[in-house]
C-alpha atoms as a PDB file:
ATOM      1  CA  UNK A   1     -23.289  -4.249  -6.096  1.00  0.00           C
ATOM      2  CA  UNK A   2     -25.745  -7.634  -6.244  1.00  0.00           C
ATOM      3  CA  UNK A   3     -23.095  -8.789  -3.920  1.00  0.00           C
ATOM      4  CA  UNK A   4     -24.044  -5.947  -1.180  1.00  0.00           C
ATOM      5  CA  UNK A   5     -27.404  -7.448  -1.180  1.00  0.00           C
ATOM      6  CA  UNK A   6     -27.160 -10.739  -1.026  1.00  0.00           C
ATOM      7  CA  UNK A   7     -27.436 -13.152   2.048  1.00  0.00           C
ATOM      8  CA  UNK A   8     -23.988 -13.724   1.592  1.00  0.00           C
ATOM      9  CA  UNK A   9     -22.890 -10.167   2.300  1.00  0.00           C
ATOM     10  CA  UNK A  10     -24.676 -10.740   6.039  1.00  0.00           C
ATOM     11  CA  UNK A  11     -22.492 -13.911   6.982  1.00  0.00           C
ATOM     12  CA  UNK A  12     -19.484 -11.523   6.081  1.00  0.00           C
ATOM     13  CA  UNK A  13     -17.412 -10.819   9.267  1.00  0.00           C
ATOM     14  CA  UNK A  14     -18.172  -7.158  10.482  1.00  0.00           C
ATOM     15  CA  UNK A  15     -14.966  -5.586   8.941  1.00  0.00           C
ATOM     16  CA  UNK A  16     -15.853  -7.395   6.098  1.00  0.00           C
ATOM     17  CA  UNK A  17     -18.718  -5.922   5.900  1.00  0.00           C
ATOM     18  CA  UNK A  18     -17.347  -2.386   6.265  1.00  0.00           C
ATOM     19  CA  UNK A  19     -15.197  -3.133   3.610  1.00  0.00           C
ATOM     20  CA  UNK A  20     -17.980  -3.922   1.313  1.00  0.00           C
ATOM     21  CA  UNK A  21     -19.443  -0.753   2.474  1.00  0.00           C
ATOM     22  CA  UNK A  22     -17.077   0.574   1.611  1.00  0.00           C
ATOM     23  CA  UNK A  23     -16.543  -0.321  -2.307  1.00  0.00           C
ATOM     24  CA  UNK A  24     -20.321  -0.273  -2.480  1.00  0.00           C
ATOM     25  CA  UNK A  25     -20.201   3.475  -1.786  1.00  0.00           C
ATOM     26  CA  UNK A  26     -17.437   4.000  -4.688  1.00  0.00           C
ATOM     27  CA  UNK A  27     -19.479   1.792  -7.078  1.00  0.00           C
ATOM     28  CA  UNK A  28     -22.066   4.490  -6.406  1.00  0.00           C
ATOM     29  CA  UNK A  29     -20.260   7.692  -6.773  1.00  0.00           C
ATOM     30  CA  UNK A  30     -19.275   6.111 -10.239  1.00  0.00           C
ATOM     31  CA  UNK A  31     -22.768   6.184 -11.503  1.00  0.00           C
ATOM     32  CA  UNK A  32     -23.252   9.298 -10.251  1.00  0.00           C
ATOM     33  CA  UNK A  33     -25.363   8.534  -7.333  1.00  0.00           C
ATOM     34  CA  UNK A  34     -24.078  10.610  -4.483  1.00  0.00           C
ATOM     35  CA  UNK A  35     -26.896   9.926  -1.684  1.00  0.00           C
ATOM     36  CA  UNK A  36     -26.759   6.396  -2.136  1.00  0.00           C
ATOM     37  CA  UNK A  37     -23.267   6.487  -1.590  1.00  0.00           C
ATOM     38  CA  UNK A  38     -23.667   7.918   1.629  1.00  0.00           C
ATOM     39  CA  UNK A  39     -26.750   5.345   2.656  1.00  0.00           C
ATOM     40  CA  UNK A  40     -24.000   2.555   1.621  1.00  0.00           C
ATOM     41  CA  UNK A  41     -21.993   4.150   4.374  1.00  0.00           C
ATOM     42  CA  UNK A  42     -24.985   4.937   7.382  1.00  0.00           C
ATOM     43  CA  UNK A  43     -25.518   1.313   8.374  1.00  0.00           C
ATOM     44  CA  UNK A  44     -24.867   0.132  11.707  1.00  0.00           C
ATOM     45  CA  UNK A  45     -22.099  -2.285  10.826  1.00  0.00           C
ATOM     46  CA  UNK A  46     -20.789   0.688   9.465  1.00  0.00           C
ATOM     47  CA  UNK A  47     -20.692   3.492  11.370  1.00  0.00           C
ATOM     48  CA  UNK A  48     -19.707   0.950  14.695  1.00  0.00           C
ATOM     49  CA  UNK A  49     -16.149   0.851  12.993  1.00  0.00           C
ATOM     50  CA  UNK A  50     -12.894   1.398  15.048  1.00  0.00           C
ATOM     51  CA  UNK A  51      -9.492   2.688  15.198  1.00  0.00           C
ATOM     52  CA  UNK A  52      -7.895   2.887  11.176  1.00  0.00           C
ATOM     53  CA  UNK A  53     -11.508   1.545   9.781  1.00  0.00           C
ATOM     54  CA  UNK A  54     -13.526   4.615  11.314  1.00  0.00           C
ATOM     55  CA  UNK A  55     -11.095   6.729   9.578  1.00  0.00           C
ATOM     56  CA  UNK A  56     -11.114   4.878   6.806  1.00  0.00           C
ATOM     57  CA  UNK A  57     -15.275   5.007   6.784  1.00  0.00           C
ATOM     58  CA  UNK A  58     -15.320   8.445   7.134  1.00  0.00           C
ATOM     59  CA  UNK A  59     -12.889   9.359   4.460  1.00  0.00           C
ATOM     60  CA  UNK A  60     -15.263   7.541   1.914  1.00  0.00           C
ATOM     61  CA  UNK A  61     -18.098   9.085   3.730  1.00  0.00           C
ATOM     62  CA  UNK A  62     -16.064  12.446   3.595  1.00  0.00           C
ATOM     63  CA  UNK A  63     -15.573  11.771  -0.483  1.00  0.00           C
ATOM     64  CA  UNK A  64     -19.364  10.622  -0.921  1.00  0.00           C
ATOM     65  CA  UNK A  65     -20.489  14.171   1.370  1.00  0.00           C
ATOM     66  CA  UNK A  66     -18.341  15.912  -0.885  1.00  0.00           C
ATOM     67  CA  UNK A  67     -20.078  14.739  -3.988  1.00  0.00           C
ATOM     68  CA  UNK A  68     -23.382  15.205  -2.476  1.00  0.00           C
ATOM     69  CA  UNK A  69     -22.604  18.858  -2.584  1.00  0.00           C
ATOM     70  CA  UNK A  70     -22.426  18.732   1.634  1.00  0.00           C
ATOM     71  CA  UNK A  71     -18.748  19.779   1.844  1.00  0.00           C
ATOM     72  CA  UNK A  72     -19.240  21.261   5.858  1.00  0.00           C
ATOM     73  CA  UNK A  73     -20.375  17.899   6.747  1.00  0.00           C
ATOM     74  CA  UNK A  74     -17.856  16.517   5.171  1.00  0.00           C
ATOM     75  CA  UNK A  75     -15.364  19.084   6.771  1.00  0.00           C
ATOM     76  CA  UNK A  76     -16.744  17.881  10.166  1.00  0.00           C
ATOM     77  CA  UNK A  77     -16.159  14.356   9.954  1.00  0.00           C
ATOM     78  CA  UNK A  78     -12.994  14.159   8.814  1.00  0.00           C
ATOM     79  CA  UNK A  79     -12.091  17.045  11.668  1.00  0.00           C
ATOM     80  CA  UNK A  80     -12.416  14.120  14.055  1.00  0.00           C
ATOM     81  CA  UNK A  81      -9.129  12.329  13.163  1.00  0.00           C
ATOM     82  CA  UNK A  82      -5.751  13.477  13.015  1.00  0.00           C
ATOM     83  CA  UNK A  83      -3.520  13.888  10.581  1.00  0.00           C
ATOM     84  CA  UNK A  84      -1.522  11.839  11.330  1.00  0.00           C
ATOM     85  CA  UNK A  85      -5.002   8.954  11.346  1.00  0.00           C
ATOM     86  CA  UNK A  86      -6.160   9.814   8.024  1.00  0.00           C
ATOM     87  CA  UNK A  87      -2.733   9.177   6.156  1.00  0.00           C
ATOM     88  CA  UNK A  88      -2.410   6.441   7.672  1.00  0.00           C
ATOM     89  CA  UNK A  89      -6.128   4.944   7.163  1.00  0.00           C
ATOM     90  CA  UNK A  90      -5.140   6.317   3.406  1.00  0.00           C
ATOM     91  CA  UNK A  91      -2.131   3.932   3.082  1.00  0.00           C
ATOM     92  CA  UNK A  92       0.372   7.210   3.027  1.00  0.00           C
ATOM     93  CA  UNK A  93       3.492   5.868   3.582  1.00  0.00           C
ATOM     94  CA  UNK A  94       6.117   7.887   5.332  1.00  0.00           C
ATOM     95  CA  UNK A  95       9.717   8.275   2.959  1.00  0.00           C
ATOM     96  CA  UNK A  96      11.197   7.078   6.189  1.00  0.00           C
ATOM     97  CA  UNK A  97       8.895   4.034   6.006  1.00  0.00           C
ATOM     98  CA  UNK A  98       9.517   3.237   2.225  1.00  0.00           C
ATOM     99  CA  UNK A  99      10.870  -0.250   1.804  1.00  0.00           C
ATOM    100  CA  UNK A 100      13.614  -0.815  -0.641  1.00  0.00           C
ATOM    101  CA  UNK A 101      14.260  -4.006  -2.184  1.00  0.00           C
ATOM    102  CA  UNK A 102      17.751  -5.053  -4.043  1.00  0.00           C
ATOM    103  CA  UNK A 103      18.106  -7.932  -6.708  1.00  0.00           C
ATOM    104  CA  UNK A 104      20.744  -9.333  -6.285  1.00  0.00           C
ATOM    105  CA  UNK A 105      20.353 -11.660  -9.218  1.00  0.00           C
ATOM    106  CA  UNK A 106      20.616  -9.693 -13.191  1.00  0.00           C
ATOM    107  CA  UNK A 107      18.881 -10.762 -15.891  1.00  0.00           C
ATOM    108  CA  UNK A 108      21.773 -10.004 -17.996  1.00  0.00           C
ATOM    109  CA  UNK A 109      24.629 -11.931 -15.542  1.00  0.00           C
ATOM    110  CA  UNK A 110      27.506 -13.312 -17.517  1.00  0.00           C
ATOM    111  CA  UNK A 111      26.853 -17.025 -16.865  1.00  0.00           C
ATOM    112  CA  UNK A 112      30.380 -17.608 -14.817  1.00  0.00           C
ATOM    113  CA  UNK A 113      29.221 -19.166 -11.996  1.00  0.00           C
ATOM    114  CA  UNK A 114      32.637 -20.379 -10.994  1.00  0.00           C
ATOM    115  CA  UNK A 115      34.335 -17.527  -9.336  1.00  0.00           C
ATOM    116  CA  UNK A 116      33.452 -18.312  -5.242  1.00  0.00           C
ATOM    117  CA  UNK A 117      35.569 -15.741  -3.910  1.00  0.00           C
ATOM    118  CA  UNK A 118      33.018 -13.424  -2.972  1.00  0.00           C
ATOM    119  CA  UNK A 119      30.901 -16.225  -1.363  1.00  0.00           C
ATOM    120  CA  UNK A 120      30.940 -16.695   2.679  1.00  0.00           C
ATOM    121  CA  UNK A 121      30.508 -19.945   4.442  1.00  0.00           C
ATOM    122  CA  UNK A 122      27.000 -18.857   4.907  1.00  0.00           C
ATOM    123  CA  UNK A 123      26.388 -18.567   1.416  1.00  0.00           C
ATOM    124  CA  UNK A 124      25.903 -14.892   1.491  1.00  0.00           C
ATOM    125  CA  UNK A 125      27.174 -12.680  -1.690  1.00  0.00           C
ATOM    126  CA  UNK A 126      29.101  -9.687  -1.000  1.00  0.00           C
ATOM    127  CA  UNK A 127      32.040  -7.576  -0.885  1.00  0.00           C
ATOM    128  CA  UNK A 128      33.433  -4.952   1.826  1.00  0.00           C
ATOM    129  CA  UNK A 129      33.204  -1.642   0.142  1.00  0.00           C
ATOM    130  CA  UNK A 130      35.217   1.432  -0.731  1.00  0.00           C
ATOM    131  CA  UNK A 131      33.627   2.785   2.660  1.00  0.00           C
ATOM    132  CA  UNK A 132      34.081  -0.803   4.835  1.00  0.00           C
ATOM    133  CA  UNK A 133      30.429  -1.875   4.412  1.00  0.00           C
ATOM    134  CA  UNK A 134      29.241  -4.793   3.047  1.00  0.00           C
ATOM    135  CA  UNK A 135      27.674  -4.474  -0.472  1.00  0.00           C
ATOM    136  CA  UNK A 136      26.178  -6.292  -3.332  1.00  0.00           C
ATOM    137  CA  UNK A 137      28.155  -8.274  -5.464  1.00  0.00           C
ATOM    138  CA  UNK A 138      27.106  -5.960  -8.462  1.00  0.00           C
ATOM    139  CA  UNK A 139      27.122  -3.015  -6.990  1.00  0.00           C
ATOM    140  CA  UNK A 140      31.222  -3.717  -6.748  1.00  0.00           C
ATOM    141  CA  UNK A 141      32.167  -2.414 -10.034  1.00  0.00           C
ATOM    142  CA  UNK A 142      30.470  -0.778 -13.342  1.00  0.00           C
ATOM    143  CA  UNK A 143      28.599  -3.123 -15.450  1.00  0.00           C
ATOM    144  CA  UNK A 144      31.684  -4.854 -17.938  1.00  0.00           C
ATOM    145  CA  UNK A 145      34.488  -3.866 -15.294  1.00  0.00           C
ATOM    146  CA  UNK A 146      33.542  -7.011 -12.819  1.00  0.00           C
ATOM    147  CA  UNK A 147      34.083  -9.419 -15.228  1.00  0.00           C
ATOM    148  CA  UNK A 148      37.383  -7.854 -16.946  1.00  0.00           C
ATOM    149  CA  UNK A 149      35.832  -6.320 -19.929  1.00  0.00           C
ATOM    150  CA  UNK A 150      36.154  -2.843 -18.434  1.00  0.00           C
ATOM    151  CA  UNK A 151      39.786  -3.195 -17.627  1.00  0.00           C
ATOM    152  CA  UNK A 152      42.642  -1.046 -19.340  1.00  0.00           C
END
């Protein structure tokens, strides 16, 4: 909060700025102090935000209303975005969106470095799949069964 008002805050780039407004206002509804959450969130700077910052200002200015006991006004702002905006401004992240990552390196690998075959020329792993895809090294067999432990 001594950070807000400090000469440093006003050499902050504008979205800067906003986003400062915008943690002020939290640090305020954590110590209870509703209407100087909203003030954190009525300054010029502040309420000339665009595109996913607006919506991102009024959300904390929706939260801050809220706590102020000033739920239609709160109602109203946010009624100025979409959907679609506010989830978005919110950091919702569609399950068609979601990013999966594979590691392809275990922890727990065997330590036999030697076997190449499943190595291209351009140094990628893999294996062509019961389906014809290209897969994972690991992902070829149950853990043990790769490396002939699993084998009858």
């Amino acid at each position: 909060m001594a950070l807000a008002g400090s000469p440093e805050a006003d050499e902050l780039d504008p979205d800067a700025q906003i986003e400062l407004a915008i943690v002020l206002s939290g640090a305020r509804l954590d110590l209870g102090e509703a209407e100087a959450a909203i003030a954190a969130l009525s300054g010029p700077v502040v309420l000339a935000a665009k595109d996913m910052l607006a919506a991102r200002v009024a959300q904390a200015r929706a939260v801050a209303l809220e706590a102020a006991g000033r739920s239609v006004e709160a109602a109203a702002l946010l009624g100025g975005f979409t959907a679609n905006e506010l989830a978005d401004a919110a950091g919702d992240v569609e399950v068609d969106d979601e990013i999966v990552v594979y590691d392809l390196e275990s922890d727990g690998e065997s330590g036999d470095d030697d076997d190449d075959s499943s190595v291209r020329a351009d140094g990628v792993v893999g294996f062509v799949g019961a389906r014809g895809g290209a897969m994972p090294s690991e992902a070829a067999a149950p853990a043990g069964v790769a490396d002939g432990e699993g084998e009858a």
